[in-house]
PDB file of N, CA and C in Angstrom:
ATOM      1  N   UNK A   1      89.647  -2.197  -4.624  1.00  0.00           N
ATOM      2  CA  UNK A   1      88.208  -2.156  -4.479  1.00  0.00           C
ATOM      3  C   UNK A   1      87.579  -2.111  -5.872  1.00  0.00           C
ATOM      4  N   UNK A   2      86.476  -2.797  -5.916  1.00  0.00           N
ATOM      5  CA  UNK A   2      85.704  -3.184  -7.254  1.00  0.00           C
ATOM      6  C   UNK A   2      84.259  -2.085  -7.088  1.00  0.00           C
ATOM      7  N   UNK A   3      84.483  -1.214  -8.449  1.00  0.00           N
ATOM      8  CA  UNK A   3      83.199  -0.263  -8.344  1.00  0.00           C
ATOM      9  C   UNK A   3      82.531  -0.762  -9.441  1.00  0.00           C
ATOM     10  N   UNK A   4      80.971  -1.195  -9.431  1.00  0.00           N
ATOM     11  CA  UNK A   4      79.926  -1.948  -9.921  1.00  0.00           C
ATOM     12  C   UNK A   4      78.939  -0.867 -10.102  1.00  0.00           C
ATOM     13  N   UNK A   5      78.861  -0.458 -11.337  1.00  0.00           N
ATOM     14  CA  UNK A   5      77.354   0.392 -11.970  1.00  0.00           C
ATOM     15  C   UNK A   5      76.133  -0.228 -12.159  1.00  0.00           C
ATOM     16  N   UNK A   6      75.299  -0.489 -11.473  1.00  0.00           N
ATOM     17  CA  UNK A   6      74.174  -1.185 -11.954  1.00  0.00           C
ATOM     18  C   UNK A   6      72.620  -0.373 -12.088  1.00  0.00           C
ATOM     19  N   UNK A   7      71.642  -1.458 -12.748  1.00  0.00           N
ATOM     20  CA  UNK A   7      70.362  -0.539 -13.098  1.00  0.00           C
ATOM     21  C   UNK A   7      69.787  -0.283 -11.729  1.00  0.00           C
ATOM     22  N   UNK A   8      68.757   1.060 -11.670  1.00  0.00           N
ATOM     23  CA  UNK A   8      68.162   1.498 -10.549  1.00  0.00           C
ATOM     24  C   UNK A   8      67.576   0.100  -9.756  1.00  0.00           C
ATOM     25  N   UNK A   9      67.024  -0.448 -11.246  1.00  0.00           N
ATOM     26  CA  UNK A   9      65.930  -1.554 -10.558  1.00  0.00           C
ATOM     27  C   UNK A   9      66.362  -2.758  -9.407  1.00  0.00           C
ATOM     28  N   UNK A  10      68.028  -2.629  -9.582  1.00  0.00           N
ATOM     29  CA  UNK A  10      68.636  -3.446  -8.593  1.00  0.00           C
ATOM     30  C   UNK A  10      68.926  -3.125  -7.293  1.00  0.00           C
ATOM     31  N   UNK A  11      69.057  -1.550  -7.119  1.00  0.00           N
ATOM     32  CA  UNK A  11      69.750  -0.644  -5.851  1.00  0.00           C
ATOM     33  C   UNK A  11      68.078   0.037  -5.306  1.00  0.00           C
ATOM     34  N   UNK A  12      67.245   0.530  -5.874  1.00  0.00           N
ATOM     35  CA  UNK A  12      65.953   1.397  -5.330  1.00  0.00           C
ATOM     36  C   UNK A  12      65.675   0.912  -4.109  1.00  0.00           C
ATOM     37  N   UNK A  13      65.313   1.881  -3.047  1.00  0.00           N
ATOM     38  CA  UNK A  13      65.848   3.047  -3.153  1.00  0.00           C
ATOM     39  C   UNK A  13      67.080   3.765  -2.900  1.00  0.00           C
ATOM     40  N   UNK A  14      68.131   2.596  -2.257  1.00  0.00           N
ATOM     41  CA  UNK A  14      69.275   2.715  -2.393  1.00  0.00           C
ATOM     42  C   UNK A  14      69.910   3.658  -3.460  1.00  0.00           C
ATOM     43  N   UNK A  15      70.691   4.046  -3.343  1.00  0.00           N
ATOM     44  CA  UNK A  15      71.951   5.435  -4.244  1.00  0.00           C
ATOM     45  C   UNK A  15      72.891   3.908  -4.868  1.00  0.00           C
ATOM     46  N   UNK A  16      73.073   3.597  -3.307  1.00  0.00           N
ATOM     47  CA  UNK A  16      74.568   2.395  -3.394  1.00  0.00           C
ATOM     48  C   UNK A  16      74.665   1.470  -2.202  1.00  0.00           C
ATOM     49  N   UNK A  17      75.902   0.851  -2.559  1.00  0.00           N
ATOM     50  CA  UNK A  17      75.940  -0.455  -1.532  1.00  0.00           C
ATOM     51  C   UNK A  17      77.153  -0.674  -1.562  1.00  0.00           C
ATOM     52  N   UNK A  18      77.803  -0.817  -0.047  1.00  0.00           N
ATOM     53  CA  UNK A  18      79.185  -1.591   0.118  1.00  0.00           C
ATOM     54  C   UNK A  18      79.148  -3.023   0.498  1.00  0.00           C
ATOM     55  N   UNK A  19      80.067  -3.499   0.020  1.00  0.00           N
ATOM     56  CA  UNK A  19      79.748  -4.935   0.314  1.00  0.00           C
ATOM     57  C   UNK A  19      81.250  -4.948   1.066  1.00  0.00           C
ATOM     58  N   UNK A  20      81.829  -4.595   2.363  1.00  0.00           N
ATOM     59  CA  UNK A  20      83.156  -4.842   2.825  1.00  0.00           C
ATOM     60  C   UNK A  20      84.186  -6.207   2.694  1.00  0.00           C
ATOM     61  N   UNK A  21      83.320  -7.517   3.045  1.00  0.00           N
ATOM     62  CA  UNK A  21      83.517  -9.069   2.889  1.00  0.00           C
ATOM     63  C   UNK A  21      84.542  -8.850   1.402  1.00  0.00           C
ATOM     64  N   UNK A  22      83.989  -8.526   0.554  1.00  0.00           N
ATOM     65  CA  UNK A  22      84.388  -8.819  -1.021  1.00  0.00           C
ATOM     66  C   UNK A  22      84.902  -7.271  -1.859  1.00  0.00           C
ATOM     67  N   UNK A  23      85.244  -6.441  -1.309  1.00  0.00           N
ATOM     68  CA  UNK A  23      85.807  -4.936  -1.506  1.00  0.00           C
ATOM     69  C   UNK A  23      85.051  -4.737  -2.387  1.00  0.00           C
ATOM     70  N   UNK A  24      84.054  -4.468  -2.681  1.00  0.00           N
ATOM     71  CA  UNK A  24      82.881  -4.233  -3.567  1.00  0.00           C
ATOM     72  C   UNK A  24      82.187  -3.287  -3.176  1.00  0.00           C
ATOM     73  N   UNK A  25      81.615  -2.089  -4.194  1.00  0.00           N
ATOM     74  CA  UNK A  25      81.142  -1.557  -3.855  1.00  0.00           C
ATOM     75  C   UNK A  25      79.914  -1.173  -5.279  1.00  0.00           C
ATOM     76  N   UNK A  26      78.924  -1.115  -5.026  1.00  0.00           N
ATOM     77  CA  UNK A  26      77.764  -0.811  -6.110  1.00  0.00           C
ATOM     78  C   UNK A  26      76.809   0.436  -6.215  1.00  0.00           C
ATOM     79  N   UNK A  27      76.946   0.728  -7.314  1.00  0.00           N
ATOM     80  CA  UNK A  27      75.936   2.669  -7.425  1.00  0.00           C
ATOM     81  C   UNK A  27      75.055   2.064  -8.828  1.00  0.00           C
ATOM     82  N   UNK A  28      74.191   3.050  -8.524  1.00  0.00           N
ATOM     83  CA  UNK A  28      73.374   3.429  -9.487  1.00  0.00           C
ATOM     84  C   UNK A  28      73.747   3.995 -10.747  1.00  0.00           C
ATOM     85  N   UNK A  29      73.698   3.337 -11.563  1.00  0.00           N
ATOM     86  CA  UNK A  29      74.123   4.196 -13.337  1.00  0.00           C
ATOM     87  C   UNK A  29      73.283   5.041 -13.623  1.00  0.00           C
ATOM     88  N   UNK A  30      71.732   5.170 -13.066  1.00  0.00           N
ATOM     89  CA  UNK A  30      71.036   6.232 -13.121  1.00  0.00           C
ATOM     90  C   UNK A  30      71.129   7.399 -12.886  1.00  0.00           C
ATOM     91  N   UNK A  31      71.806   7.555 -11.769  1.00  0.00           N
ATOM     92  CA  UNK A  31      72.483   8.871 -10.838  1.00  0.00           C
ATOM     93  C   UNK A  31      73.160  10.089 -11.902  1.00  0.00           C
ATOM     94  N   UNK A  32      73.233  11.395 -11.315  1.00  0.00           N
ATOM     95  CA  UNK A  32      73.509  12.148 -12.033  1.00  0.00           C
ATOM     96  C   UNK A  32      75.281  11.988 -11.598  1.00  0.00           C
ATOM     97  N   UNK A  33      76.291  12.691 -12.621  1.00  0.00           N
ATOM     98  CA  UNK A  33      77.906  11.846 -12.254  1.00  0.00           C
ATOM     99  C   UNK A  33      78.115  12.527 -11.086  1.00  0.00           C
ATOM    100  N   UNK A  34      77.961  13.513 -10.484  1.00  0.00           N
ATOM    101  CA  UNK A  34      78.189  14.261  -8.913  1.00  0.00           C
ATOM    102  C   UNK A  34      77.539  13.339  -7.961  1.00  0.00           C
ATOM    103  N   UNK A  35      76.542  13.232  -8.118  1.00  0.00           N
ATOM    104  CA  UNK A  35      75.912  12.173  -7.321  1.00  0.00           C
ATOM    105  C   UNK A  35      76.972  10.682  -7.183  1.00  0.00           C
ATOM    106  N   UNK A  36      76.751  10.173  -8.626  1.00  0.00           N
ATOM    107  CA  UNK A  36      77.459   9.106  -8.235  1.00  0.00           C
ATOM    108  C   UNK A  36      78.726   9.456  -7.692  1.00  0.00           C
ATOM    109  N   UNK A  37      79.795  10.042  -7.845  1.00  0.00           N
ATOM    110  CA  UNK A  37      80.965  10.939  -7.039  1.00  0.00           C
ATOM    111  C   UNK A  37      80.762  10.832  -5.365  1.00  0.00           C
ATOM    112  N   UNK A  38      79.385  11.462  -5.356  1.00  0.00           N
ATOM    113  CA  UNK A  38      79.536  11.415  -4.098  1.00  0.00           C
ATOM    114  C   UNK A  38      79.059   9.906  -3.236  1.00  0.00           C
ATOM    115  N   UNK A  39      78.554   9.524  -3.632  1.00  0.00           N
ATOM    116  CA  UNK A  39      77.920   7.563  -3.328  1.00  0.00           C
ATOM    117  C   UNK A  39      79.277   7.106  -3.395  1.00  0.00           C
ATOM    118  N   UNK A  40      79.868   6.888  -3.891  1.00  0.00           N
ATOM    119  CA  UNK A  40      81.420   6.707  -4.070  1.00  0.00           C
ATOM    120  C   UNK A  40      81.815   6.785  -3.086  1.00  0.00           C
ATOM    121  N   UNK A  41      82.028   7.508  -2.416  1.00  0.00           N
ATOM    122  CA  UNK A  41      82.520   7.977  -1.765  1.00  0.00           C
ATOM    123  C   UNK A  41      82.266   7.627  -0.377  1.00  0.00           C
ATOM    124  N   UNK A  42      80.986   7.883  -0.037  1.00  0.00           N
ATOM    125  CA  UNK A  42      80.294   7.631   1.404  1.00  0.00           C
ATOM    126  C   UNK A  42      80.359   6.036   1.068  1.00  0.00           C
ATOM    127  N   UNK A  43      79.589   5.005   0.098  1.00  0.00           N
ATOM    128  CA  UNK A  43      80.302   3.783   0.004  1.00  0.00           C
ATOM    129  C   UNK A  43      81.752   3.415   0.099  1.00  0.00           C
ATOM    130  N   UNK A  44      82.608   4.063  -0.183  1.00  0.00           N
ATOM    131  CA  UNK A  44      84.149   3.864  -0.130  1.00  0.00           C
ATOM    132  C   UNK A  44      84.281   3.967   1.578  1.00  0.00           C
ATOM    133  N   UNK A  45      84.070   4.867   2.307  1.00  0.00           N
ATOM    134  CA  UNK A  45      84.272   5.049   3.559  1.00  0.00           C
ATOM    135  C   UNK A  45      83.771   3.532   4.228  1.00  0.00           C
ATOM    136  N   UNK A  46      82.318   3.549   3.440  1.00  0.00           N
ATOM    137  CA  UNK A  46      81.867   1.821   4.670  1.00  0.00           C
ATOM    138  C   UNK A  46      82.814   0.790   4.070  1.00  0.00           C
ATOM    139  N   UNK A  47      83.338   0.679   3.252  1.00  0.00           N
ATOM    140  CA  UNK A  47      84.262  -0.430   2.925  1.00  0.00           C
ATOM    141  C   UNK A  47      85.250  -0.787   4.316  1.00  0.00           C
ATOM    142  N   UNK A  48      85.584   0.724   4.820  1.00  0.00           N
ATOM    143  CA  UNK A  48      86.630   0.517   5.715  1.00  0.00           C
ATOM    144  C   UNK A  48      86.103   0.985   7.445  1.00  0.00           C
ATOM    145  N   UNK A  49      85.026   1.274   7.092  1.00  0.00           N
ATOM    146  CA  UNK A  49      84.452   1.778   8.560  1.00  0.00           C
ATOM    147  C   UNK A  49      84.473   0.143   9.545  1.00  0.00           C
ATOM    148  N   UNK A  50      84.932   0.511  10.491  1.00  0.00           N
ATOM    149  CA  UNK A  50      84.737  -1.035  11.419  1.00  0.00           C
ATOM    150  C   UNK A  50      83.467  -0.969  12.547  1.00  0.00           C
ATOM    151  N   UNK A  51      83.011   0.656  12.488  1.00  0.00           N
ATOM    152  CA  UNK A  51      81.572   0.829  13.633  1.00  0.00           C
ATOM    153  C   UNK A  51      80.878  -0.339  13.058  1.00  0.00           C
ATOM    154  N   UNK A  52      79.969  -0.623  14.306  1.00  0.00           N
ATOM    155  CA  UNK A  52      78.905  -1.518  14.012  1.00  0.00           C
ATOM    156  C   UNK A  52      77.965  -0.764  14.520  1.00  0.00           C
ATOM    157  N   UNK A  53      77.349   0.440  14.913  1.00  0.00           N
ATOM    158  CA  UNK A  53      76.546   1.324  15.029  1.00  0.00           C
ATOM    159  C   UNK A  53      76.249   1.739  13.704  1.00  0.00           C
ATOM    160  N   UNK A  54      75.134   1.730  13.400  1.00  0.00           N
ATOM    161  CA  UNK A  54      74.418   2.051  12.228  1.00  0.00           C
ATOM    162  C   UNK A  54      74.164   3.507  11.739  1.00  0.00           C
ATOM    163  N   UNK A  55      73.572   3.939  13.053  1.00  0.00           N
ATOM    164  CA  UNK A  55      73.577   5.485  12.628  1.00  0.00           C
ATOM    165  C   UNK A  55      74.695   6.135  12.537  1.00  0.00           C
ATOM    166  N   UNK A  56      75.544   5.938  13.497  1.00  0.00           N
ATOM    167  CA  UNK A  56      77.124   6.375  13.433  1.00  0.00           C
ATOM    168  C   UNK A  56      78.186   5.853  12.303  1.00  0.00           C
ATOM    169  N   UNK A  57      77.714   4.973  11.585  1.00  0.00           N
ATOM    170  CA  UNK A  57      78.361   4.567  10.432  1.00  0.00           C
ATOM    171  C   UNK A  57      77.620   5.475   9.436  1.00  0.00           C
ATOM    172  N   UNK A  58      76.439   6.111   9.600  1.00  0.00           N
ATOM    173  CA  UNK A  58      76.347   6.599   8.174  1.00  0.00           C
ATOM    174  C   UNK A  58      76.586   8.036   8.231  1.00  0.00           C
ATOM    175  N   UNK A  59      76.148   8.642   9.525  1.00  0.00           N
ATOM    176  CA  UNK A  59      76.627  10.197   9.984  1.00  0.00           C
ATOM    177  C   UNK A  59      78.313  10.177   9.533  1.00  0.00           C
ATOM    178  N   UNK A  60      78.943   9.214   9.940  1.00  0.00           N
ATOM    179  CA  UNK A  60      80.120   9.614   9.050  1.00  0.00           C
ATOM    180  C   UNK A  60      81.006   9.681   7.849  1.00  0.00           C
ATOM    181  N   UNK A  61      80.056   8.227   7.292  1.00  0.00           N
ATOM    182  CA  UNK A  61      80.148   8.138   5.628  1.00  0.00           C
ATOM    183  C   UNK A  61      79.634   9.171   5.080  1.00  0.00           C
ATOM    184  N   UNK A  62      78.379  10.115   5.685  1.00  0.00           N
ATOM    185  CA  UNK A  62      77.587  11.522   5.121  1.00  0.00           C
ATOM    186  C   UNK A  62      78.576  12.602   4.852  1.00  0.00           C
ATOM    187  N   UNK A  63      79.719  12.384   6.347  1.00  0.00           N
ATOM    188  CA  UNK A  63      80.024  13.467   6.514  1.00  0.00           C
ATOM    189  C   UNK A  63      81.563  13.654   5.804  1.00  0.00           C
ATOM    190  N   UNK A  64      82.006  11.546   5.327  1.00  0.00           N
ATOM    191  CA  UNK A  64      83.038  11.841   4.626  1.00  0.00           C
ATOM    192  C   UNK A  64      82.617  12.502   2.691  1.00  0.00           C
ATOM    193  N   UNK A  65      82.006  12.025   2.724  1.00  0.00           N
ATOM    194  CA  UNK A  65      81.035  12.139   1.533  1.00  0.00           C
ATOM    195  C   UNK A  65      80.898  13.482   1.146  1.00  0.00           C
ATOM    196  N   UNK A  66      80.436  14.412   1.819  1.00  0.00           N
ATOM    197  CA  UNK A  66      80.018  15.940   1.723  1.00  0.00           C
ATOM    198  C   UNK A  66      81.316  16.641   2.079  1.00  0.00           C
ATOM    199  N   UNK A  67      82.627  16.131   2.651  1.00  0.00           N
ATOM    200  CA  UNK A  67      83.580  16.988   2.579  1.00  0.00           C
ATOM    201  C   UNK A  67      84.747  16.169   1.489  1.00  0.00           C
ATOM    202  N   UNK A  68      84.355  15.112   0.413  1.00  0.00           N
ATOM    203  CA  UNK A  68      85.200  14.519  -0.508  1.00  0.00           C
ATOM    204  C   UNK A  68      84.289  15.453  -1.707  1.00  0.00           C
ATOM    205  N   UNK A  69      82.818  15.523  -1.604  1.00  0.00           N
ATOM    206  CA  UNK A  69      81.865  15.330  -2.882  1.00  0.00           C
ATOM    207  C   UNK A  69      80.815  16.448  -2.868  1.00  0.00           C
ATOM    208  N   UNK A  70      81.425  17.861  -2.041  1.00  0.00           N
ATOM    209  CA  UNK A  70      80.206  18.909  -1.668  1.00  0.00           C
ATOM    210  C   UNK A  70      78.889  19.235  -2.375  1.00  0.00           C
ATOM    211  N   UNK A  71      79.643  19.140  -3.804  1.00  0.00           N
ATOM    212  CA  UNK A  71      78.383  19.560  -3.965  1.00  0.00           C
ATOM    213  C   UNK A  71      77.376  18.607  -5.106  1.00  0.00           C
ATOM    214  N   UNK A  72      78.165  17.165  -4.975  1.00  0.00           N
ATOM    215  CA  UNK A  72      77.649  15.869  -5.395  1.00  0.00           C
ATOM    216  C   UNK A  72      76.398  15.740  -4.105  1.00  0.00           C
ATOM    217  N   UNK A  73      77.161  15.920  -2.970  1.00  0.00           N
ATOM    218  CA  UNK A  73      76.781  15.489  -2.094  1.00  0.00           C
ATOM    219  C   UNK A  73      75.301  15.950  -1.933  1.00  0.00           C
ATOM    220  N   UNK A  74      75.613  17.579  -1.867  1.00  0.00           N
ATOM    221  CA  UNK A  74      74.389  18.211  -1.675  1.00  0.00           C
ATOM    222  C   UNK A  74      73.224  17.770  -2.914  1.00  0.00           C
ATOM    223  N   UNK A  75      73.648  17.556  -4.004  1.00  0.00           N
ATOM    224  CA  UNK A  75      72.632  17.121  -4.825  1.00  0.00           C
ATOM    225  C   UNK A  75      71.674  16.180  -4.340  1.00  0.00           C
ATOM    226  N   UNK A  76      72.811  14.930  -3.831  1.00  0.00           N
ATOM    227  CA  UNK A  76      71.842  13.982  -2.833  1.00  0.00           C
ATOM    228  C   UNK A  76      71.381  13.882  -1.870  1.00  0.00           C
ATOM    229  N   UNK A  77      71.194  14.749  -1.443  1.00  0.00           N
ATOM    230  CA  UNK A  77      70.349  15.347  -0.385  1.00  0.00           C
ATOM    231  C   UNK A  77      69.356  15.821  -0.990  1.00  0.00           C
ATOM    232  N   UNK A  78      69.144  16.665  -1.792  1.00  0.00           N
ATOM    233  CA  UNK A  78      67.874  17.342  -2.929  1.00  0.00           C
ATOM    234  C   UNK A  78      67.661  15.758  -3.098  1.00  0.00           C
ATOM    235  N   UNK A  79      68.171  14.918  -4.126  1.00  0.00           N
ATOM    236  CA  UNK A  79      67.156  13.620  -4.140  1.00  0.00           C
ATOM    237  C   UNK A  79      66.864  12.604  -3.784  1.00  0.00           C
ATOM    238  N   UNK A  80      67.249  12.599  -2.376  1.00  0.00           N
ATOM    239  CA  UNK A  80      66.846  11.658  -1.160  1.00  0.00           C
ATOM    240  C   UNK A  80      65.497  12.096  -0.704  1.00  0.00           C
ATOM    241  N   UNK A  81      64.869  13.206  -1.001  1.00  0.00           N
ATOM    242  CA  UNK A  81      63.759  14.264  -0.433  1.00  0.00           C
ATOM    243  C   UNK A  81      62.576  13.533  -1.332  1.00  0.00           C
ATOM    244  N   UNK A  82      62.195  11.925  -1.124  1.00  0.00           N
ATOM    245  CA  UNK A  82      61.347  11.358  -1.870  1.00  0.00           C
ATOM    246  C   UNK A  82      60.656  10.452  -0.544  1.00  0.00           C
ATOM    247  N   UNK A  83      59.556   9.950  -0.686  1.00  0.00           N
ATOM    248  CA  UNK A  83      58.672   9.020   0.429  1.00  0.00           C
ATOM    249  C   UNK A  83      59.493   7.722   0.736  1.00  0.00           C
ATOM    250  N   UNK A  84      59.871   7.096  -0.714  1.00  0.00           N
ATOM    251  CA  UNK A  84      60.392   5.617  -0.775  1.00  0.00           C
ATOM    252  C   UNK A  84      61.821   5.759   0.000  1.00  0.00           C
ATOM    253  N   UNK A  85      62.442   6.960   0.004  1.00  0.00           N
ATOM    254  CA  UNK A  85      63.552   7.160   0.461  1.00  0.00           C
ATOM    255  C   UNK A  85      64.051   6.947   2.480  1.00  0.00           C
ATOM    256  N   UNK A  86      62.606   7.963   2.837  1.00  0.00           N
ATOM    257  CA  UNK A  86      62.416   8.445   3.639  1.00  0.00           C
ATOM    258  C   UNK A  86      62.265   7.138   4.452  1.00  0.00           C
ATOM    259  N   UNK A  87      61.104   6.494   3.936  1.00  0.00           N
ATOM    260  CA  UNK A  87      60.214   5.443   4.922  1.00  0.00           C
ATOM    261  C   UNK A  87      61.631   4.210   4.760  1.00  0.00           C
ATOM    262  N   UNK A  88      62.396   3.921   3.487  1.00  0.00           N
ATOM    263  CA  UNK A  88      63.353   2.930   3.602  1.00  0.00           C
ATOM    264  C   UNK A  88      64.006   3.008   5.006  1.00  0.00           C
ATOM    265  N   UNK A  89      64.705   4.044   5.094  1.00  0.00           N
ATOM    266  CA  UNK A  89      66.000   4.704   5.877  1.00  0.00           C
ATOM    267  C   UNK A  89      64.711   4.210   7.068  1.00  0.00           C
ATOM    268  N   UNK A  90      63.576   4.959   7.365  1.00  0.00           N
ATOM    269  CA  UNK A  90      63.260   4.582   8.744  1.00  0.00           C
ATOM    270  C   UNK A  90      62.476   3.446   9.012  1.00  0.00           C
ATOM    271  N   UNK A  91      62.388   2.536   8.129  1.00  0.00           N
ATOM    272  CA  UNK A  91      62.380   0.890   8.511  1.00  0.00           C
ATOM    273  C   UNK A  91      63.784   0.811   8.967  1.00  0.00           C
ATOM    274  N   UNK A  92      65.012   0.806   8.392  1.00  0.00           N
ATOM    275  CA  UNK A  92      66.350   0.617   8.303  1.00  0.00           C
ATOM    276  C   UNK A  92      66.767   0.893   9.820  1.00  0.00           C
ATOM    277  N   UNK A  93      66.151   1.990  10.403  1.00  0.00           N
ATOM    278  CA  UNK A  93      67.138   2.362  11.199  1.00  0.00           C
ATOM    279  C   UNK A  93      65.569   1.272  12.600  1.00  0.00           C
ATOM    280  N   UNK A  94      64.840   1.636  12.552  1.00  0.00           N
ATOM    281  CA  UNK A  94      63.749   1.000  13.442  1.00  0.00           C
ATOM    282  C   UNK A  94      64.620  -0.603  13.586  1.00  0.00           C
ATOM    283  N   UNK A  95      64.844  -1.273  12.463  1.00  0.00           N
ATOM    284  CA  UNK A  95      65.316  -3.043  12.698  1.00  0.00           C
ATOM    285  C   UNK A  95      66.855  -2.891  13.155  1.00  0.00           C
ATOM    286  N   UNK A  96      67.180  -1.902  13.576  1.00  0.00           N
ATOM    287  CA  UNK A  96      68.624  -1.936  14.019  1.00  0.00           C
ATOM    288  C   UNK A  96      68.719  -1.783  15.715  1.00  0.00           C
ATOM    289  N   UNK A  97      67.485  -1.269  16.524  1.00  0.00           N
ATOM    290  CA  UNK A  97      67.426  -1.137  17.555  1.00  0.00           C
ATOM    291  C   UNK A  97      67.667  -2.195  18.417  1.00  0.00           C
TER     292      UNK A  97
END
């Protein structure tokens, strides 16, 4: 698997991105290194997750994430607690219905 650091301006408001097709996976170089640790991580899981349920793919990338990256994890949770964050995720999950 290929891990790709790129600028915020490419991922916002995204943390990160798996790309499964091409074992790729992309974070933010902005991120504090726990953070990125933990994006890592919950991206590493969708590499191999085969759900096609959306919410259930990320409840468990969260939950591999916070028991690989505790207290990466918890950081990102403190800075997910933003509007752009919030309203992304619930467009995201609204076009999946």
């Amino acid at each position: 698997m290929q891990t790709h650091f790129v600028s915020k301006e490419k991922l916002y408001p995204w943390f990160g991105y798996a790309e499964p097709a091409n074992d790729a996976i992309f974070i933010r170089a902005d991120l504090p290194k726990r953070v990125q640790a933990s994006v890592i991580a919950h991206e590493t899981y969708h590499i191999h997750d085969k759900s096609t349920n959306i919410f259930w793919r990320e409840v468990k990338a969260n939950a591999y994430s916070a028991w690989k990256q505790p207290i990466g994890f918890l950081y990102s949770c403190v800075l997910s607690l933003n509007m752009d964050r919030i309203n992304a995720n619930i467009q995201r999950f609204r076009k999946r219905k």
